[in-house]
Protein backbone atom coordinates (compact mmCIF):
# COMPACT_ATOMS: atom_id res chain seq x y z
CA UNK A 1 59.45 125.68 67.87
CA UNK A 2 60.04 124.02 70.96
CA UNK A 3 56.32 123.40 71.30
CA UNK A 4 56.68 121.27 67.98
CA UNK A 5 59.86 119.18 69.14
CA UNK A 6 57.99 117.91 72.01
CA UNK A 7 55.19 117.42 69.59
CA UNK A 8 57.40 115.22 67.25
CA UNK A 9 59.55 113.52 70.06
CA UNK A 10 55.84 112.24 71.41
CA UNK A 11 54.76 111.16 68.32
CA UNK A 12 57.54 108.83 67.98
CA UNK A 13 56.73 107.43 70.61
CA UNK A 14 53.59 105.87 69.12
CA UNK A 15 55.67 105.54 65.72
CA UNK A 16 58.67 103.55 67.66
CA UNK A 17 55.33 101.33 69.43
CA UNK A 18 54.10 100.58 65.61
CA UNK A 19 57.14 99.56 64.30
CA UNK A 20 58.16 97.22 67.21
CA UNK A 21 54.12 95.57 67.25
CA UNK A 22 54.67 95.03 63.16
CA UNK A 23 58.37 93.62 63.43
CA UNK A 24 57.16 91.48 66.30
CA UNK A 25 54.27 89.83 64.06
CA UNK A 26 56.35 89.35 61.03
CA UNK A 27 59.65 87.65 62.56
CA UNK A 28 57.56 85.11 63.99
CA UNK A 29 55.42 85.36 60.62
CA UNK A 30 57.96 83.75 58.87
CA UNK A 31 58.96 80.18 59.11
CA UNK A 32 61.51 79.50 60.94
CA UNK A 33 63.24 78.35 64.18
CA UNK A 34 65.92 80.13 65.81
CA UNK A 35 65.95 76.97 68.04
CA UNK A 36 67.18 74.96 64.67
CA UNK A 37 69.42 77.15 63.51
CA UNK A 38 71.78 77.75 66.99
CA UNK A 39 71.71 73.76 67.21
CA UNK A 40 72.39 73.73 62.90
CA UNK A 41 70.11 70.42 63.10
CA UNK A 42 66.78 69.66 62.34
CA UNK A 43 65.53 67.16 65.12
CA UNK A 44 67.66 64.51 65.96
CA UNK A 45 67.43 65.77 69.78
CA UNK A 46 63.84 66.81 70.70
CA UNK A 47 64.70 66.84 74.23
CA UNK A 48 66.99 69.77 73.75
CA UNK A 49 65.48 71.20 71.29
CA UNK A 50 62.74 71.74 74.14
CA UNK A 51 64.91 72.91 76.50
CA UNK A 52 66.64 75.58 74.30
CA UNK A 53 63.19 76.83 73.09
CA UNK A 54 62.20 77.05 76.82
CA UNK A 55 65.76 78.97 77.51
CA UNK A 56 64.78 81.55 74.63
CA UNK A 57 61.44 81.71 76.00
CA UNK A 58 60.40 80.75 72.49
CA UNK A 59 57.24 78.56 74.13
CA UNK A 60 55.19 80.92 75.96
CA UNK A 61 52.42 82.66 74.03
CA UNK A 62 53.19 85.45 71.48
CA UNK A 63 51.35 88.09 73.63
CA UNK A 64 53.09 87.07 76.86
CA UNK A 65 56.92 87.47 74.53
CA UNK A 66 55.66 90.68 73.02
CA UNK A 67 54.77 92.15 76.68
CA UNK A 68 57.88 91.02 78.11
CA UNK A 69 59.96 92.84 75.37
CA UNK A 70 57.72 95.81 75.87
CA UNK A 71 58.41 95.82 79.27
CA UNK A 72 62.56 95.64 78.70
CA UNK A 73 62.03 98.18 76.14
CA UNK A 74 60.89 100.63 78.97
CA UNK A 75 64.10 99.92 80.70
CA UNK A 76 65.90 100.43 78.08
CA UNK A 77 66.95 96.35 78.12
CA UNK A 78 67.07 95.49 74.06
CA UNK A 79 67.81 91.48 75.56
CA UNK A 80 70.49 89.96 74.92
CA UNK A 81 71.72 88.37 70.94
CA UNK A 82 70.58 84.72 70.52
CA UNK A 83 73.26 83.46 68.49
CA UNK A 84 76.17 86.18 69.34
CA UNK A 85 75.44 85.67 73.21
CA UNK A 86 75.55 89.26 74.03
CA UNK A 87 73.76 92.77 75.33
CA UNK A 88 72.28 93.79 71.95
CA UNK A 89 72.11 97.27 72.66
CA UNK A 90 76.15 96.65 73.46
CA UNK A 91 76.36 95.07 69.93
CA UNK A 92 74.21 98.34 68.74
CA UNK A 93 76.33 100.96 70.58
CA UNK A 94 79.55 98.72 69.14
CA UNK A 95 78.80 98.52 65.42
CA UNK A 96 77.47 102.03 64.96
CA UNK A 97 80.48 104.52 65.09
CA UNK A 98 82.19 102.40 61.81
CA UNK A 99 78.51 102.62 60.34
CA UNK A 100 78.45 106.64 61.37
CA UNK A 101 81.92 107.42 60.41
CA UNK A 102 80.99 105.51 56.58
CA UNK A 103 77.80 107.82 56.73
CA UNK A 104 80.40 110.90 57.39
CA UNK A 105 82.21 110.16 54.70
CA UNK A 106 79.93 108.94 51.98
CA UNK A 107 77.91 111.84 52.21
CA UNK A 108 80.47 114.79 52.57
CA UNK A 109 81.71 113.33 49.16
CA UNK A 110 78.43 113.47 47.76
CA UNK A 111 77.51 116.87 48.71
CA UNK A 112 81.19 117.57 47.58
CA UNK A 113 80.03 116.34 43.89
CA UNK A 114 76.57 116.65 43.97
CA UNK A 115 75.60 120.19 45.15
CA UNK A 116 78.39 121.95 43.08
CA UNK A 117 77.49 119.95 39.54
CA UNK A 118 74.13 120.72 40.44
CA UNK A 119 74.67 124.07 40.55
CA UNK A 120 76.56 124.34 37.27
CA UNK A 121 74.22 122.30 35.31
CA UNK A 122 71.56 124.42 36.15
CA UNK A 123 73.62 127.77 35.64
CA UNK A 124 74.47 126.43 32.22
CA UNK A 125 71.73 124.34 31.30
CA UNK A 126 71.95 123.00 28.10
CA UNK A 127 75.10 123.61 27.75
CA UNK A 128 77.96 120.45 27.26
CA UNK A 129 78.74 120.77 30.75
CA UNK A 130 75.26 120.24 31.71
CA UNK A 131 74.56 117.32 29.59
CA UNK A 132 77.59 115.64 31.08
CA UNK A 133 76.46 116.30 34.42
CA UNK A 134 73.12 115.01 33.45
CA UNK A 135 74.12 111.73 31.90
CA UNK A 136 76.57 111.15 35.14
CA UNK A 137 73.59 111.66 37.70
CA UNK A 138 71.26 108.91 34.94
CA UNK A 139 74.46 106.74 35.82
CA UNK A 140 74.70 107.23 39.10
CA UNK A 141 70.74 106.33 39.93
CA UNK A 142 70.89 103.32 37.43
CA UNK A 143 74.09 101.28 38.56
CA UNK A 144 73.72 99.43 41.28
CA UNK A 145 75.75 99.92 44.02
CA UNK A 146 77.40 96.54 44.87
CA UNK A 147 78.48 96.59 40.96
CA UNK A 148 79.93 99.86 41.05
CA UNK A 149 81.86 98.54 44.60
CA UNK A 150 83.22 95.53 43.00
CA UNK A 151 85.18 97.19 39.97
CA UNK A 152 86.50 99.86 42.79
CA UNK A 153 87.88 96.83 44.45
CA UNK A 154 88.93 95.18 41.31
CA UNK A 155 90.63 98.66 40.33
CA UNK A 156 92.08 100.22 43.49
CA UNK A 157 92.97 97.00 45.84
CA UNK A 158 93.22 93.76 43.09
CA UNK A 159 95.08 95.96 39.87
CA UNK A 160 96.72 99.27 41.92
CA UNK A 161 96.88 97.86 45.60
CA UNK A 162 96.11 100.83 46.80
CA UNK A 163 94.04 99.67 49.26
CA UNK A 164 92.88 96.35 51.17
CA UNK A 165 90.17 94.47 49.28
CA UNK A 166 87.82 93.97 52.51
CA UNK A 167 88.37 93.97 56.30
CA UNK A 168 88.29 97.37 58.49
CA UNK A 169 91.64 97.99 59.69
CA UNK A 170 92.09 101.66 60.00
CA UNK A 171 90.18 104.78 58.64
CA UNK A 172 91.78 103.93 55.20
CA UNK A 173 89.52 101.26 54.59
CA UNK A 174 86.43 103.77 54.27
CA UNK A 175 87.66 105.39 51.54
CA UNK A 176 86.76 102.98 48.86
CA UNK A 177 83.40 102.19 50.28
CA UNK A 178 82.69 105.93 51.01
CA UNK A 179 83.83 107.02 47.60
CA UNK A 180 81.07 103.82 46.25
CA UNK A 181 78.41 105.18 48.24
CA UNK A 182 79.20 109.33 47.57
CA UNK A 183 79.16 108.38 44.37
CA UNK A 184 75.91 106.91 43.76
CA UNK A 185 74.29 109.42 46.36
CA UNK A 186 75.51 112.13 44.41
CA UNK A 187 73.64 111.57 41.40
CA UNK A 188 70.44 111.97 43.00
CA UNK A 189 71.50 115.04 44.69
CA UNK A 190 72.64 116.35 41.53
CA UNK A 191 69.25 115.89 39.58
CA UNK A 192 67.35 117.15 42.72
CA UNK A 193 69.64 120.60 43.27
CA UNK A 194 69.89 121.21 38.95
CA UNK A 195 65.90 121.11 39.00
CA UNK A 196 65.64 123.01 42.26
CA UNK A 197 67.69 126.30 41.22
CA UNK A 198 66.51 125.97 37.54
CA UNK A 199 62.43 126.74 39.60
CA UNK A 200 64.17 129.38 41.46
CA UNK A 201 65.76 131.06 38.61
CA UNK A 202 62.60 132.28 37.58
CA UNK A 203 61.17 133.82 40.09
CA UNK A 204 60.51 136.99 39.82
CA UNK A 205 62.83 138.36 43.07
CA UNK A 206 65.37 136.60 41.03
CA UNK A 207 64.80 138.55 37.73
CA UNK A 208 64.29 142.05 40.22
CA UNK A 209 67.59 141.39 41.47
CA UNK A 210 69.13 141.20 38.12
CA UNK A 211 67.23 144.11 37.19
CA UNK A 212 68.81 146.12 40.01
CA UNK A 213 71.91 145.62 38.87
CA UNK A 214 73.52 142.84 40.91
CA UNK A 215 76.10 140.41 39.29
CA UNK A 216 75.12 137.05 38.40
CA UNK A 217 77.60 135.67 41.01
CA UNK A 218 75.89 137.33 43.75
CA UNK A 219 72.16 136.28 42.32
CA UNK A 220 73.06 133.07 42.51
CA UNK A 221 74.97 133.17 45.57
CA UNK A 222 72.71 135.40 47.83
CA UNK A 223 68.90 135.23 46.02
CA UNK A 224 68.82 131.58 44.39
CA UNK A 225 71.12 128.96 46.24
CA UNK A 226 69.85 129.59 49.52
CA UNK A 227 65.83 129.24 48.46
CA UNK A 228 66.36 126.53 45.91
CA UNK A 229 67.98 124.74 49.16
CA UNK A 230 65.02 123.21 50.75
CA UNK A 231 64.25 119.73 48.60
CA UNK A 232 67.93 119.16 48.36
CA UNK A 233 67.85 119.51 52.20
CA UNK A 234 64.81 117.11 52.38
CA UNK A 235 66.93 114.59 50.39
CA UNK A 236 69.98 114.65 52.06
CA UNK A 237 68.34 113.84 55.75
CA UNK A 238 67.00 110.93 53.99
CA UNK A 239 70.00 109.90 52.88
CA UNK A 240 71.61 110.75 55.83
CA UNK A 241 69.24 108.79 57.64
CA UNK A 242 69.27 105.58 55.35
CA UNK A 243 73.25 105.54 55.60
CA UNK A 244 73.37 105.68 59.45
CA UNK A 245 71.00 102.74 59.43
CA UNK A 246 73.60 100.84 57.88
CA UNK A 247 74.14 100.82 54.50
CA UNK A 248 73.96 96.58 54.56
CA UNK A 249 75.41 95.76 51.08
CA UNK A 250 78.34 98.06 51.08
CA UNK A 251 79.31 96.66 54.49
CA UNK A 252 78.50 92.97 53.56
CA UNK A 253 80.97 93.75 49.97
CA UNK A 254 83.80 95.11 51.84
CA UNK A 255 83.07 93.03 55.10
CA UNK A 256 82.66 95.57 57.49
CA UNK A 257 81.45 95.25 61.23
CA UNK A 258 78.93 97.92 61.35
CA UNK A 259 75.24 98.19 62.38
CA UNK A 260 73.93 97.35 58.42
CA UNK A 261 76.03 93.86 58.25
CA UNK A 262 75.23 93.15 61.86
CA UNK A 263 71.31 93.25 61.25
CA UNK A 264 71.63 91.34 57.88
CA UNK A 265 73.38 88.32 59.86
CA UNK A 266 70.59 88.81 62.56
CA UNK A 267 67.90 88.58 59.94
CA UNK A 268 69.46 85.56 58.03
CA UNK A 269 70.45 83.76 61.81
CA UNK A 270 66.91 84.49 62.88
CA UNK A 271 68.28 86.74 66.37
CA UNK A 272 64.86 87.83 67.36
CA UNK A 273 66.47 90.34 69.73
CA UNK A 274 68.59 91.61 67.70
CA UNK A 275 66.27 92.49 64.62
CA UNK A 276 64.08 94.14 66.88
CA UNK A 277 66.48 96.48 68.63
CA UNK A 278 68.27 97.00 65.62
CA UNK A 279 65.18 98.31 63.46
CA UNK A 280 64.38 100.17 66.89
CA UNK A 281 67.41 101.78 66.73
CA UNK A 282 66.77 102.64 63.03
CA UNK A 283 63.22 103.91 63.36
CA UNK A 284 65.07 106.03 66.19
CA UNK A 285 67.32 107.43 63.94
CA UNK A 286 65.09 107.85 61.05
CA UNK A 287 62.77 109.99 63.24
CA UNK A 288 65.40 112.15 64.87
CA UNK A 289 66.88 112.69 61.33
CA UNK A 290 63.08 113.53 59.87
CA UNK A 291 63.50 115.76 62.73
CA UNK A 292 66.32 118.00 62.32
CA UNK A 293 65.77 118.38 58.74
CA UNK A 294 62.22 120.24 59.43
CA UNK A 295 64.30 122.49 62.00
CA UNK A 296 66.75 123.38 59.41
CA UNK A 297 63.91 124.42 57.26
CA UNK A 298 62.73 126.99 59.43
CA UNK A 299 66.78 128.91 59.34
CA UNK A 300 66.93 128.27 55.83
CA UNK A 301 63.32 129.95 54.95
CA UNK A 302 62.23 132.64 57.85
CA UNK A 303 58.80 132.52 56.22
CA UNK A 304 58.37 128.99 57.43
CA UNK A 305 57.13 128.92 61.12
CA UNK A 306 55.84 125.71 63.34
CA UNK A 307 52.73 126.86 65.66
């Protein structure tokens, strides 16, 4: 096992020096000045438009700017934020815990609903409990998630004033946006953990353990949940992985300073250092997550084994 880790951690080494030679190519791809946009002019003043690209270091060659950021990269120097005039691996460490804490919360409430109506539906499949479970998971993957965030808001801030309609004040804000995201990420886990036990169900240790006598409770429980575990486990670290990246829309609904709504502005502001330590950061993330969900195979099956 800890033959593999080192395996993986090298490997993303070369993944993390792919991503930031492809990001490099396509910010400066697509047209585009960051120049123009800090001054919000077009050319009146050539003179310092010159002097600002020469500032950025927006005028020496592409390969010279690519080595240079290389060479930060080593030294763990991200630059600093064009427009926002700051460390961006500051900005990173900054935005990240409200991002983490919405990626806490969003997915305990989907494993909450998902994992349990999964269960059921399969248990009783075809029953009216599993239909209703199976037309709330086609829901859940078909609405999307900025409409299902804007009647919470209309609902539970504009009608009931429960809560604030945007803004991040306290830990109360994260509810509605949690509750968005749970929601919609609970569908899929749904689907994935009904169709995962309903293939374990008939195996045949399952029907030898019913033969021996054992209740259904404990079949389930003991023989099926455990083994039917694995693709639900493979979806959740994606998920998990996707909503510490920043979930951008739900941030950018409810106006939230985390890491998704801080790389959106970079992208639309053109922040060349910023977009490419923030998808560092995410390919980071991404990878350690890929990581620790192929670990947790190996204590959920004993059979599986990394040589």
């Amino acid at each position: 096992m800890r033959n593999y880790i080192l395996r993986r951690l090298l490997l993303l080494i070369f993944v993390l020096f792919g991503v930031t030679l492809i990001t490099f190519i396509l910010m400066h791809v697509v047209p585009g000045d960051p120049a123009l946009i800090i001054l919000d002019k077009l050319s009146s003043n050539t003179e310092l438009l010159l002097k600002l690209r020469h500032k950025l270091g927006l005028d020496k060659p592409l390969i010279v700017q690519y080595w240079e950021f290389l060479k930060n990269l080593v030294r763990f120097n991200l630059g600093d934020s064009i427009t926002l005039h700051a460390s961006v691996r500051e900005l990173i460490f900054e935005r990240f815990p409200l991002t983490l804490k919405l990626a806490l919360f969003s997915l305990t409430i989907a494993l909450l609903i998902g994992i349990p109506s999964g269960v059921i539906s399969a248990v009783k499949q075809y029953s009216t409990i599993d239909t209703f479970f199976t037309i709330f998971a086609l829901f859940g993957v078909s609405i999307p998630v900025f409409w299902l965030e804007l009647l919470l808001q209309i609902l539970f801030a504009l009608k009931l004033g429960f809560f604030n309609v945007s803004g991040y004040m306290s830990v109360k804000d994260l509810f509605l946006p949690s509750l968005a995201l749970g929601l919609i990420y609970s569908a899929s886990i749904t689907r994935f953990t009904r169709s995962s036990i309903l293939e374990v169900l008939h195996m045949d240790y399952v029907r030898t353990a019913r033969a021996k006598g054992l209740s259904e409770k404990t079949v389930i429980t003991r023989h099926v949940f455990r083994n039917a575990l694995i693709p639900v486990v493979t979806l959740v670290g994606m998920q998990f992985g996707g909503l510490l990246t920043g979930a951008a829309i739900t941030e950018t609904v409810f106006d939230l300073p985390g890491l998704g709504k801080l790389l959106l502005d970079a992208q639309l502001n053109r922040d060349y250092p910023l977009i490419q330590g923030g998808i560092i950061f995410v390919a980071i993330i991404f990878g350690l997550s890929n990581l620790s969900v192929d670990i947790l195979y190996a204590f959920l099956d004993p059979r599986i084994r990394y040589d």
